[in-house]
Protein backbone atom coordinates (compact mmCIF):
# COMPACT_ATOMS: atom_id res chain seq x y z
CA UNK A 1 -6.68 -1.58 -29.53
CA UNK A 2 -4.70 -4.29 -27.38
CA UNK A 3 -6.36 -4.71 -23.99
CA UNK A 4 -4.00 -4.13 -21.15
CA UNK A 5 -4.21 -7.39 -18.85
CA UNK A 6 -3.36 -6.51 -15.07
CA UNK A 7 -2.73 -9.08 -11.98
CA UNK A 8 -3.32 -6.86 -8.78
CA UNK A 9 -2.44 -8.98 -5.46
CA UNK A 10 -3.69 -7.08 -2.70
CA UNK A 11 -6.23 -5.17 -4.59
CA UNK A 12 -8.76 -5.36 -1.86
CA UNK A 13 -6.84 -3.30 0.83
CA UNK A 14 -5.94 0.60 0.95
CA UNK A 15 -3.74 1.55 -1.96
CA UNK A 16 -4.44 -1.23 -3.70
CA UNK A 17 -8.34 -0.94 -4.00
CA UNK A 18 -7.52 2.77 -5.04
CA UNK A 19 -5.67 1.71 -7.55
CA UNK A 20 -8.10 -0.35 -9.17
CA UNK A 21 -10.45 2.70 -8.70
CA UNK A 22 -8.13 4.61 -11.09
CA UNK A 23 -7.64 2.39 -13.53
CA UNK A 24 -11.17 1.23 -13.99
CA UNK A 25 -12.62 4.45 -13.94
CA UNK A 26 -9.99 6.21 -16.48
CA UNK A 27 -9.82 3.45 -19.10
CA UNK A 28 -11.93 0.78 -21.32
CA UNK A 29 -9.05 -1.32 -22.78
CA UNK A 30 -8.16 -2.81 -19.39
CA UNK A 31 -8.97 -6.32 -17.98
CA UNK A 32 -8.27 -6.34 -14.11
CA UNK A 33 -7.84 -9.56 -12.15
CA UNK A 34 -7.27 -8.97 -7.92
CA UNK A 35 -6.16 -11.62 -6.23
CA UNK A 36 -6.83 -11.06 -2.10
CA UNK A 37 -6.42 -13.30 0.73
CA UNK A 38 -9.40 -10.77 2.79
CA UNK A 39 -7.39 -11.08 5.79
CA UNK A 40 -8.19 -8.47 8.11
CA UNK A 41 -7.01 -5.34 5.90
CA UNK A 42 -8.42 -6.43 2.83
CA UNK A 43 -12.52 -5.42 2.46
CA UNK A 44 -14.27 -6.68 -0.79
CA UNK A 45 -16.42 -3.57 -0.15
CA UNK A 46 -13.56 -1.76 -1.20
CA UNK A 47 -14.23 -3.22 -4.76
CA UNK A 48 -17.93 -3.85 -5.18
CA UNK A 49 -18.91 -1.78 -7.23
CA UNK A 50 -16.88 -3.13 -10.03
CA UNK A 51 -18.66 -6.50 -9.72
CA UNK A 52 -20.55 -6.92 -12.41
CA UNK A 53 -18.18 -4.94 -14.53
CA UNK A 54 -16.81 -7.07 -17.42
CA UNK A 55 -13.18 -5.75 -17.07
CA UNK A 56 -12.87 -6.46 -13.52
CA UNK A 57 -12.47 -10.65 -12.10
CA UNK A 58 -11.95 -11.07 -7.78
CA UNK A 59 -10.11 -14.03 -7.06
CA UNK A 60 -9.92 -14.95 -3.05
CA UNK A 61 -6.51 -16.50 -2.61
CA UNK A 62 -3.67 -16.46 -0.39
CA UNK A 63 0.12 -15.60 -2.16
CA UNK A 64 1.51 -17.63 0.23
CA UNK A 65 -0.42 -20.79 -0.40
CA UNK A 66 1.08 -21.59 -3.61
CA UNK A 67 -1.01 -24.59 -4.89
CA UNK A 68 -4.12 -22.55 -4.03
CA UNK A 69 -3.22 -19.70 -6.06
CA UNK A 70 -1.52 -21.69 -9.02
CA UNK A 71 -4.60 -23.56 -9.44
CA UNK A 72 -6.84 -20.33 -9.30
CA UNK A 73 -4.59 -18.29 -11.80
CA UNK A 74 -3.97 -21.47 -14.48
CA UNK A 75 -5.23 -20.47 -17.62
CA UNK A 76 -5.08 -16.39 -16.81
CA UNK A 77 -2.09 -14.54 -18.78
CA UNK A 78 -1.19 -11.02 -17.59
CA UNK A 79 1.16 -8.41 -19.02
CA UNK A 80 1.52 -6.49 -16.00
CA UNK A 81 1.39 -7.63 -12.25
CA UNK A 82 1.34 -5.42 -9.39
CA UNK A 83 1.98 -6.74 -6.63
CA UNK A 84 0.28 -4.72 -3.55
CA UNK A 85 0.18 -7.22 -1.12
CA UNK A 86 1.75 -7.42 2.36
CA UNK A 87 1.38 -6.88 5.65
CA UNK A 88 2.03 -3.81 6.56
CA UNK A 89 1.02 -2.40 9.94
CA UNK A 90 4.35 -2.03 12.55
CA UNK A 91 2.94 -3.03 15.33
CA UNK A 92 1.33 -6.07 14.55
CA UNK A 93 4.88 -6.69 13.15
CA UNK A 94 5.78 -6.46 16.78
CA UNK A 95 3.61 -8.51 18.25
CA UNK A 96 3.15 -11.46 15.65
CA UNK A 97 5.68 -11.21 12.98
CA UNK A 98 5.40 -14.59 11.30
CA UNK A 99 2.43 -13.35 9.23
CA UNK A 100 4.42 -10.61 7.85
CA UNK A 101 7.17 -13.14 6.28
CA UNK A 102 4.67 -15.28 5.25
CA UNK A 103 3.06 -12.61 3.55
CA UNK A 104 5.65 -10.24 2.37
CA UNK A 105 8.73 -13.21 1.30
CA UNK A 106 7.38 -16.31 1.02
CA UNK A 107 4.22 -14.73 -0.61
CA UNK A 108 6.49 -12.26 -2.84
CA UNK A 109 8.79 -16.06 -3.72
CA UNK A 110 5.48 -17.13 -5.00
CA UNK A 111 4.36 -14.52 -6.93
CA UNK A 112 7.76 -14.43 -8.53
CA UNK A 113 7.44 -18.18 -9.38
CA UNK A 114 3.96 -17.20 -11.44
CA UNK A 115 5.75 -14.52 -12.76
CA UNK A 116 8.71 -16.32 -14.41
CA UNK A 117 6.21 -18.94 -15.76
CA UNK A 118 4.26 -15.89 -17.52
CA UNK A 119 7.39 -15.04 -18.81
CA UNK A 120 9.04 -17.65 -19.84
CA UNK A 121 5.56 -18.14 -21.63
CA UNK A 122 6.29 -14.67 -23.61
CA UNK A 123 3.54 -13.28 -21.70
CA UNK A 124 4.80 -10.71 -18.92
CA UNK A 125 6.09 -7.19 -19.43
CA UNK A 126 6.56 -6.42 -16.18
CA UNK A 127 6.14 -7.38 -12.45
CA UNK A 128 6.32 -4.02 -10.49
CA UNK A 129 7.08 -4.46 -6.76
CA UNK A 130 5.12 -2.11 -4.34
CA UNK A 131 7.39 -1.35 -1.54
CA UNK A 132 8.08 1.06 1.00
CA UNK A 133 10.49 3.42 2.74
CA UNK A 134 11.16 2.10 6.03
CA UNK A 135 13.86 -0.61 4.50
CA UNK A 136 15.63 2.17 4.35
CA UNK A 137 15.73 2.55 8.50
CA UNK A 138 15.70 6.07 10.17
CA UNK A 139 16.92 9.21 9.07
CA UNK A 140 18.25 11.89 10.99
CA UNK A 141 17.22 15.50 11.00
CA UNK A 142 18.86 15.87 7.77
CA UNK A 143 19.27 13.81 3.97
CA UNK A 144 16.51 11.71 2.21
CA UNK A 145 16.08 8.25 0.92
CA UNK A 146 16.92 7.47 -2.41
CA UNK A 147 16.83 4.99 -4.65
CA UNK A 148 20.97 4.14 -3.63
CA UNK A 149 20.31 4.46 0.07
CA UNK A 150 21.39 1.68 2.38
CA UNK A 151 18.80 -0.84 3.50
CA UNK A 152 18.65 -0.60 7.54
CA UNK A 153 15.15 -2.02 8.06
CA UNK A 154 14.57 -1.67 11.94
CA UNK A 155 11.09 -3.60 12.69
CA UNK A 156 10.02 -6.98 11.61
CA UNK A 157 7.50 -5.34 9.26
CA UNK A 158 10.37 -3.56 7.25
CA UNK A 159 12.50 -6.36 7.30
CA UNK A 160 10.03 -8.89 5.31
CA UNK A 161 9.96 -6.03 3.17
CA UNK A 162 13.04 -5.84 2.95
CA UNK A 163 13.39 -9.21 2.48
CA UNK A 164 11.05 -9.12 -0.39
CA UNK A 165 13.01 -6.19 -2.56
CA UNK A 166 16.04 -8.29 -2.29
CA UNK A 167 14.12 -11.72 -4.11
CA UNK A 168 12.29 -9.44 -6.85
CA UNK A 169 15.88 -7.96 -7.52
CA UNK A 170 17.63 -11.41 -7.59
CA UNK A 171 14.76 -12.71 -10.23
CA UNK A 172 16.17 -9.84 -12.33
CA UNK A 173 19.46 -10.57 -11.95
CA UNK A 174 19.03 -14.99 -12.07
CA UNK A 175 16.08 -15.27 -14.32
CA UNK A 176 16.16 -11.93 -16.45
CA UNK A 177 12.62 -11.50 -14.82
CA UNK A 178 11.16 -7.74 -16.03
CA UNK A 179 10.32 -5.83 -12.35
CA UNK A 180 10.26 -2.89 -11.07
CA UNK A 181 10.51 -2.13 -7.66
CA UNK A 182 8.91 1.19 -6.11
CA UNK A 183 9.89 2.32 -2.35
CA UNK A 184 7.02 4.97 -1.36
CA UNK A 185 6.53 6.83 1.96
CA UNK A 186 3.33 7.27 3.83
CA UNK A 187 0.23 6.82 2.19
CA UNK A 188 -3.51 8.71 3.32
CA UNK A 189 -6.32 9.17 1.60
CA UNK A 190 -9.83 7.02 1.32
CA UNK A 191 -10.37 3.27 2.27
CA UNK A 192 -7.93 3.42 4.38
CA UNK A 193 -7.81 0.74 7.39
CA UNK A 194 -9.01 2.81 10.74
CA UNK A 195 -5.51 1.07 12.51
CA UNK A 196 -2.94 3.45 10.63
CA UNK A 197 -3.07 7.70 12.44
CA UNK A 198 -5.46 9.43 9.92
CA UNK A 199 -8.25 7.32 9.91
CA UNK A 200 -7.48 6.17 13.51
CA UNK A 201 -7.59 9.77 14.61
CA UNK A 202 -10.68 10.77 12.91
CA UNK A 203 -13.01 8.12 13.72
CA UNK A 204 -11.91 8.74 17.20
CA UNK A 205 -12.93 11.91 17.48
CA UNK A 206 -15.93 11.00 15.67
CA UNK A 207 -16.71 8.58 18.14
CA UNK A 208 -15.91 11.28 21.01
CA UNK A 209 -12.55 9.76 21.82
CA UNK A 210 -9.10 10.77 22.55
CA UNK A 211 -6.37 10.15 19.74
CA UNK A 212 -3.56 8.17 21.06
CA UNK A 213 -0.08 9.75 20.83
CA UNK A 214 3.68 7.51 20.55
CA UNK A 215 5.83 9.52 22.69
CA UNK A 216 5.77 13.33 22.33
CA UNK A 217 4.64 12.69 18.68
CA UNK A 218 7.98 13.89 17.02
CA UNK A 219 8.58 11.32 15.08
CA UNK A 220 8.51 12.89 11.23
CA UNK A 221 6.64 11.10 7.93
CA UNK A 222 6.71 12.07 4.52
CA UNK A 223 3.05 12.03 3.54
CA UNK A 224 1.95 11.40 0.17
CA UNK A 225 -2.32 11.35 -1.04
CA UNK A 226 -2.58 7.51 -2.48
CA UNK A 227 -3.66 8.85 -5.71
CA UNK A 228 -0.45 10.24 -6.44
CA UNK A 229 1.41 7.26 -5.09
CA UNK A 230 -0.70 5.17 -7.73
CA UNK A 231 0.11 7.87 -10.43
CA UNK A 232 3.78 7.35 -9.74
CA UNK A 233 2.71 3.03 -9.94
CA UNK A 234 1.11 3.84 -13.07
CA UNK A 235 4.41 5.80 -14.43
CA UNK A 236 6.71 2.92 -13.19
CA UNK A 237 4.62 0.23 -15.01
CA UNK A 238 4.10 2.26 -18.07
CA UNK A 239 7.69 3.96 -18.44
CA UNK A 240 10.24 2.54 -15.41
CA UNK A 241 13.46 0.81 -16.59
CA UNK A 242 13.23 -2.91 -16.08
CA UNK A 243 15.72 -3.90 -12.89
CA UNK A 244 15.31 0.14 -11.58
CA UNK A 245 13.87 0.96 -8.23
CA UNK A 246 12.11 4.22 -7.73
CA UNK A 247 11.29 6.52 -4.42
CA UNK A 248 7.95 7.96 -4.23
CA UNK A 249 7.39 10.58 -1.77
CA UNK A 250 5.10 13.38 -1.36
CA UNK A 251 7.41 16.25 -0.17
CA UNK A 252 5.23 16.40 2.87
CA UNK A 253 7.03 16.39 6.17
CA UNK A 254 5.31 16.67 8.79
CA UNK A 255 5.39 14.99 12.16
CA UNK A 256 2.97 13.21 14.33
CA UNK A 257 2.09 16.15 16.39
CA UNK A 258 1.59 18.51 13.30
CA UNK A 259 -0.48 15.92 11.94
CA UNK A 260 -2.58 15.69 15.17
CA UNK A 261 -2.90 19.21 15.56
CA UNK A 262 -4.51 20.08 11.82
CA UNK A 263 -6.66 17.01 12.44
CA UNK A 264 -7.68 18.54 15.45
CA UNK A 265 -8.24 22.00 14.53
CA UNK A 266 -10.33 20.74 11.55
CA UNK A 267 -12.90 19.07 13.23
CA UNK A 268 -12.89 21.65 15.77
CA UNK A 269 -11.05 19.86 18.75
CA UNK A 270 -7.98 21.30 21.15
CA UNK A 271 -5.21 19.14 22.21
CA UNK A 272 -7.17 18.06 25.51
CA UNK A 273 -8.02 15.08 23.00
CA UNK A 274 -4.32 13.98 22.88
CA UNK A 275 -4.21 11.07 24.69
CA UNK A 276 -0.24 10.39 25.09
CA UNK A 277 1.14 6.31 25.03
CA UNK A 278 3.93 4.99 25.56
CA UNK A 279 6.17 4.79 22.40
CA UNK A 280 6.76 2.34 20.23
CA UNK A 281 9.10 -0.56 20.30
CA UNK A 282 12.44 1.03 17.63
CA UNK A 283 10.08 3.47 15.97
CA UNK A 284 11.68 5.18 13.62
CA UNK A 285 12.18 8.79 14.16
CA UNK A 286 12.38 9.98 10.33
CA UNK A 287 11.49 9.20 6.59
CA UNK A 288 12.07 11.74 3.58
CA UNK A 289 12.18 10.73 0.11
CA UNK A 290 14.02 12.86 -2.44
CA UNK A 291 11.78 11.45 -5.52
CA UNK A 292 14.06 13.72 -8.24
CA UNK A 293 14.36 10.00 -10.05
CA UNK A 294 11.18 9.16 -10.55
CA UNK A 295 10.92 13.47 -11.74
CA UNK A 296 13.42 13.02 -14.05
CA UNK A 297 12.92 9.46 -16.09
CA UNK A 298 9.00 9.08 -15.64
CA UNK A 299 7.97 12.63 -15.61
CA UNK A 300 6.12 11.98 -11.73
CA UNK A 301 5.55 14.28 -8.86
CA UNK A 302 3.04 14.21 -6.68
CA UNK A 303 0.19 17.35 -7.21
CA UNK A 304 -1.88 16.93 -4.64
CA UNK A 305 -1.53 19.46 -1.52
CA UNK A 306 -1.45 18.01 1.91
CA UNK A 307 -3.62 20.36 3.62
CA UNK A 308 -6.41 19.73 0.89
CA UNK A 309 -5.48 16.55 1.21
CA UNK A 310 -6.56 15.50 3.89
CA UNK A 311 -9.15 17.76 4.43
CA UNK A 312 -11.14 15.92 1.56
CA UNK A 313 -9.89 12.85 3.43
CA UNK A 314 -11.67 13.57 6.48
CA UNK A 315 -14.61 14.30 4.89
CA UNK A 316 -14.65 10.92 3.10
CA UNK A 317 -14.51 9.33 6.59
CA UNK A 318 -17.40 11.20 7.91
CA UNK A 319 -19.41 10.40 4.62
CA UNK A 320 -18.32 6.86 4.84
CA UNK A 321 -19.40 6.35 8.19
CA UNK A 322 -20.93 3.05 8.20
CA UNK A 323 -17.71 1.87 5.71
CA UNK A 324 -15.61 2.16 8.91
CA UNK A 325 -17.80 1.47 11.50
CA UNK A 326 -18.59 -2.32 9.94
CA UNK A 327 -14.64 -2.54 10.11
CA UNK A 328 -14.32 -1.65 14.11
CA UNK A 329 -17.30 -3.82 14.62
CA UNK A 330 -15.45 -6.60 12.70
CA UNK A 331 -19.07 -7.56 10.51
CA UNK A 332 -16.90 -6.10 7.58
CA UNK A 333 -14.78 -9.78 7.24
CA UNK A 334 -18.10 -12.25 7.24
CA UNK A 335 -19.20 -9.91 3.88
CA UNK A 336 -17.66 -11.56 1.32
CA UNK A 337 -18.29 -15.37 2.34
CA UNK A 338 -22.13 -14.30 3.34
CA UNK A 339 -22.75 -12.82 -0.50
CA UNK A 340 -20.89 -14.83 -2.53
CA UNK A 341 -20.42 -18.57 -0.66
CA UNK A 342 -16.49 -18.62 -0.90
């Protein structure tokens, strides 16, 4: 049997950590390389335990420094890249947004580069882009995303995004490149970084503090477990239509408040722990993604109820307690260079 040969960049933060969880642990003809810059979202710890596992290779590297990661990646051919990485938080976007188009175009321009060399090498069957659902802009209280919906990106963060769908879909159309590009909508679930409302919310509360709230919390998400998103990755790499984009959503509506409020109730806390903020800077007011595409050609939905959802979520947070407590203490980013010297 052929072994599959996978580039994941970013495979050290949230989704994509999880998604080398899946693979690793569901298959033995797989060879895994993660490339990861370990800037502040990315935690090796996310990925230890696949160390000393012969399928699995950690590469430290930044996608936007190209001659760094050329020179670490010569020699390596991959059939499949996934491309994960980006910065990805809002408001950081906000307040310093020359990381995120570093990251997210320059770094994507890069990774395209590498990819058209695999190519034109006979090597690569297909670079799938991991993107989101805020190019898309705000909805209003009606309608969904889909995969021929406007791009109206509205913060700095979804506009390097953006930015980045429209070079992978050029290298189609210029260099005959084989991508994908996905577009997904809210992700929760385990590892993810304490910054974004689930995990930021729990470990409050943990801690014995209030939960901030944008505005009166009516802003609306479509929430999707990251184990279905990276089912629906796994689909699009295994069955997606070179050049095709494809929505991901969980069919999970709910709004910051409704999210707060079954957070709250299930660690047994009333509302006198809302702690209400001013709002953000053009937030968004709604995301829905009708995902009847991804249905139809790649036989995807997501399975996984919200309400169980992130009830075993929480409980991974309180049985991970020292996971996210290294994070807020920052000790979390001297790991890597204190065990391994790079």
């Amino acid at each position: 049997m052929t072994q599959r040969k996978i580039l994941v960049t970013g495979g050290a933060g949230f989704i994509g950590s999880n998604f080398v969880h899946t693979l690793l642990e569901n298959k033995s003809d797989i060879s895994i390389t993660v490339v990861d810059k370990l800037t502040y979202a990315g935690n090796f710890r996310n990925l230890e335990r696949w160390k000393d596992d012969s399928r699995f290779l950690f590469i430290k590297s930044d996608i936007a420094d190209k001659e760094d990661l050329f020179s670490k990646l010569e020699g390596h051919n991959f059939q499949e890249i996934a491309h994960f990485a980006a910065e990805s938080h809002v408001d950081r976007s906000i307040l310093g947004p020359e990381e995120f188009v570093k990251t997210n175009v320059l770094g994507t321009f890069y990774m395209l580069e590498l990819a058209r060399e695999l190519h034109s090498a006979g090597k690569l069957k297909v670079f799938l882009h991991v993107s989101t659902d805020e190019v898309f802009g705000s909805l209003g209280e009606d309608g969904a995303f889909t995969e021929s919906t406007s791009y109206a990106p509205n913060s700095p963060y979804s506009a390097s995004k953006a930015g980045s769908d429209h070079l992978v879909r050029a290298y189609f159309h210029t260099h005959n490149l084989p991508i994908t590009i996905s577009n997904c909508s809210n992700n929760y679930g385990p590892y993810q970084f304490p910054e974004k409302l689930i995990p930021l919310f729990v470990t409050n509360l943990i801690e014995g503090k209030k939960v901030p709230m944008y505005g009166k919390g009516e802003n609306v998400r479509d929430w999707i477990h990251v184990d279905d998103h990276n089912a629906g990755v796994e689909a699009i790499i295994k069955k997606g239509k070179i050049g095709e984009t494809y929505c991901l959503g969980g069919g999970n509506e709910k709004s910051n408040m409704e999210i707060t409020k079954l957070i709250l109730e299930s660690m047994g806390f009333g509302e006198k722990m809302i702690e209400y903020v001013a709002d953000r800077k053009g937030h968004d007011l709604r995301y829905a993604i009708d995902y009847t595409k991804a249905k139809t050609e790649l036989c995807w939905e997501p399975k996984i109820n919200f309400e169980e959802g992130l009830r075993q979520t929480i409980g991974w947070i309180k049985n991970n307690e020292s996971w996210w407590k290294n994070i807020k203490s920052g000790d979390y980013q001297e790991y890597y260079t204190k065990q391994y010297g790079k």
